[in-house]
N, C-alpha and C. Protein backbone atom coordinates (compact mmCIF):
# COMPACT_ATOMS: atom_id res chain seq x y z
N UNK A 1 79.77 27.98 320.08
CA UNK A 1 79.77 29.40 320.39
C UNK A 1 79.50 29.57 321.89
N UNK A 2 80.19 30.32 322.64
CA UNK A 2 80.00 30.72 323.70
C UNK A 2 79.17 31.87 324.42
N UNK A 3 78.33 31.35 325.12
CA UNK A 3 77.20 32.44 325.82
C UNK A 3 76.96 33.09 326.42
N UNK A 4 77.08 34.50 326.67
CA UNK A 4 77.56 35.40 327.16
C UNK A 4 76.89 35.33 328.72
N UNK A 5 77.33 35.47 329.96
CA UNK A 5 77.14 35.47 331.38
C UNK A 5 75.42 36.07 331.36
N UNK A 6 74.69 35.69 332.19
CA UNK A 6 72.93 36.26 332.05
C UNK A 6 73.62 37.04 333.12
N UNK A 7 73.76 38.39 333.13
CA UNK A 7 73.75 39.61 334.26
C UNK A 7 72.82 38.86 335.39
N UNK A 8 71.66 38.86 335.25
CA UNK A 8 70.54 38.64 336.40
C UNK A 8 71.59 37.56 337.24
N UNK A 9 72.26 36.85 336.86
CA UNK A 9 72.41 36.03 337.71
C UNK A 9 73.89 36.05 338.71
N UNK A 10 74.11 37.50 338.38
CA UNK A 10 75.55 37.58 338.90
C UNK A 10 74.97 38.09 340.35
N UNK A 11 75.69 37.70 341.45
CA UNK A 11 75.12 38.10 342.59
C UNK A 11 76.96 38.56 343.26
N UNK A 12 77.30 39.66 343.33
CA UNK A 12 77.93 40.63 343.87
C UNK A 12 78.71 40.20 345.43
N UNK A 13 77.88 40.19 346.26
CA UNK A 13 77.85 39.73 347.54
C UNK A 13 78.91 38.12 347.04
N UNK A 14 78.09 37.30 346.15
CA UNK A 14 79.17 36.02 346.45
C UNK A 14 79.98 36.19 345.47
N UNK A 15 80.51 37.13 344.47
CA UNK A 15 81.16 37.39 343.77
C UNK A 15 82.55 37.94 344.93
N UNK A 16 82.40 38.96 345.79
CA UNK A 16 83.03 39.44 346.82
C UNK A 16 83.77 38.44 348.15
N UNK A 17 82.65 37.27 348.23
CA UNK A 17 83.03 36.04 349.21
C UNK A 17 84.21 35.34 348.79
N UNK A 18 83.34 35.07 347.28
CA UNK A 18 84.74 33.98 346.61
C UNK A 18 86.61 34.79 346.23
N UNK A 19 86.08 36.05 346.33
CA UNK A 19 87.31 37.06 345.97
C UNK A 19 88.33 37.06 347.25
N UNK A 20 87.52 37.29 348.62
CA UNK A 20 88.00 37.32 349.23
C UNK A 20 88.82 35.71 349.66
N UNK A 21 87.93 34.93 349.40
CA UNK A 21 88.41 33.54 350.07
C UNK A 21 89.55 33.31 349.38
N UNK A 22 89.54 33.85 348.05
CA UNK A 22 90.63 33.33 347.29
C UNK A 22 92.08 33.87 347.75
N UNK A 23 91.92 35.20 348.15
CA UNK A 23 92.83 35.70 348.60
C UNK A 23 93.32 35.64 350.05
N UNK A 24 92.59 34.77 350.64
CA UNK A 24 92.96 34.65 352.24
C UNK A 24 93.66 33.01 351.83
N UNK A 25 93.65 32.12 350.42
CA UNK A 25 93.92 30.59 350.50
C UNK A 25 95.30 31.11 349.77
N UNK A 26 95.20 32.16 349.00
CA UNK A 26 97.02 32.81 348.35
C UNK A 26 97.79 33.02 349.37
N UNK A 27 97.01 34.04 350.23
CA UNK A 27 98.33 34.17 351.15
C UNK A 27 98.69 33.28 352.17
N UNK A 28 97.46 32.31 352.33
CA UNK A 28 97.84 30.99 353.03
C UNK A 28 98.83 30.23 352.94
N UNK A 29 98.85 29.97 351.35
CA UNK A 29 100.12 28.91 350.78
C UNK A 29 101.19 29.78 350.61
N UNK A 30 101.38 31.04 350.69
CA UNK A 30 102.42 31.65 350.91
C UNK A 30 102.87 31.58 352.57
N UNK A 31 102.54 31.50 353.70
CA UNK A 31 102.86 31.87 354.61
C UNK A 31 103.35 30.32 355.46
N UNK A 32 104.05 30.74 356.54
CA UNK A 32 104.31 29.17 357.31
C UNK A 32 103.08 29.39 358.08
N UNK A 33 102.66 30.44 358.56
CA UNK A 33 101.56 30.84 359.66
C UNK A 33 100.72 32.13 358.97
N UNK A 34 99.38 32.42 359.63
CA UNK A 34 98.88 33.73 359.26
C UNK A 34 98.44 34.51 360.81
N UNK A 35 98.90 35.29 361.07
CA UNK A 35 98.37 35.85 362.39
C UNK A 35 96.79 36.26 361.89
N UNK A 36 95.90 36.26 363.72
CA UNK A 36 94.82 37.08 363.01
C UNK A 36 94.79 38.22 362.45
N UNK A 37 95.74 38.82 362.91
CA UNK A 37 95.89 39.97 362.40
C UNK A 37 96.04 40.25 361.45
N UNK A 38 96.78 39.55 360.40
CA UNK A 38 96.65 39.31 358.78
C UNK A 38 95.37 39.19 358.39
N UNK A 39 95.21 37.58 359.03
CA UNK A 39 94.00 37.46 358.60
C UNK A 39 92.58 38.59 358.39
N UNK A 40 92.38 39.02 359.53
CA UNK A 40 91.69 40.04 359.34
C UNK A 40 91.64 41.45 358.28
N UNK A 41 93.26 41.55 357.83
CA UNK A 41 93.28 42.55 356.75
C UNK A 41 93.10 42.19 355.48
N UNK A 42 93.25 40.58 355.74
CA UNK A 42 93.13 40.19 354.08
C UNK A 42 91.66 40.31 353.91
N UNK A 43 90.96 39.65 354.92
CA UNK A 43 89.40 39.81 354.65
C UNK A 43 88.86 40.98 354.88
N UNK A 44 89.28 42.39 354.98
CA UNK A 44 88.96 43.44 355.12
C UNK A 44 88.54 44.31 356.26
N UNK A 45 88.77 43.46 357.44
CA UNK A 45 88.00 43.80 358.79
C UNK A 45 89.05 44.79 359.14
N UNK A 46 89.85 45.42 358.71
CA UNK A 46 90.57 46.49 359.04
C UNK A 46 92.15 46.10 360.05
């Protein structure tokens, strides 16, 4: 039987890190290059 996630231990902040990283290594292997300028929108810096 499987055990449901302990809330207390979800921490938000690295929930948000790993979200983002994941999505800056997608559009990585999609791209030949990433300008910073991408870069920066994927990670949210506007």
């Amino acid at each position: 039987m499987i055990e449901p996630l302990d809330d207390r231990l979800r921490d938000q902040d690295a929930l948000d890190e790993i979200e983002m990283t994941s999505n800056l290594m997608i559009a990585a292997s999609e791209s030949q290059a990433l300008s910073q300028a991408e870069i920066d929108e994927i990670l949210g810096l506007g």
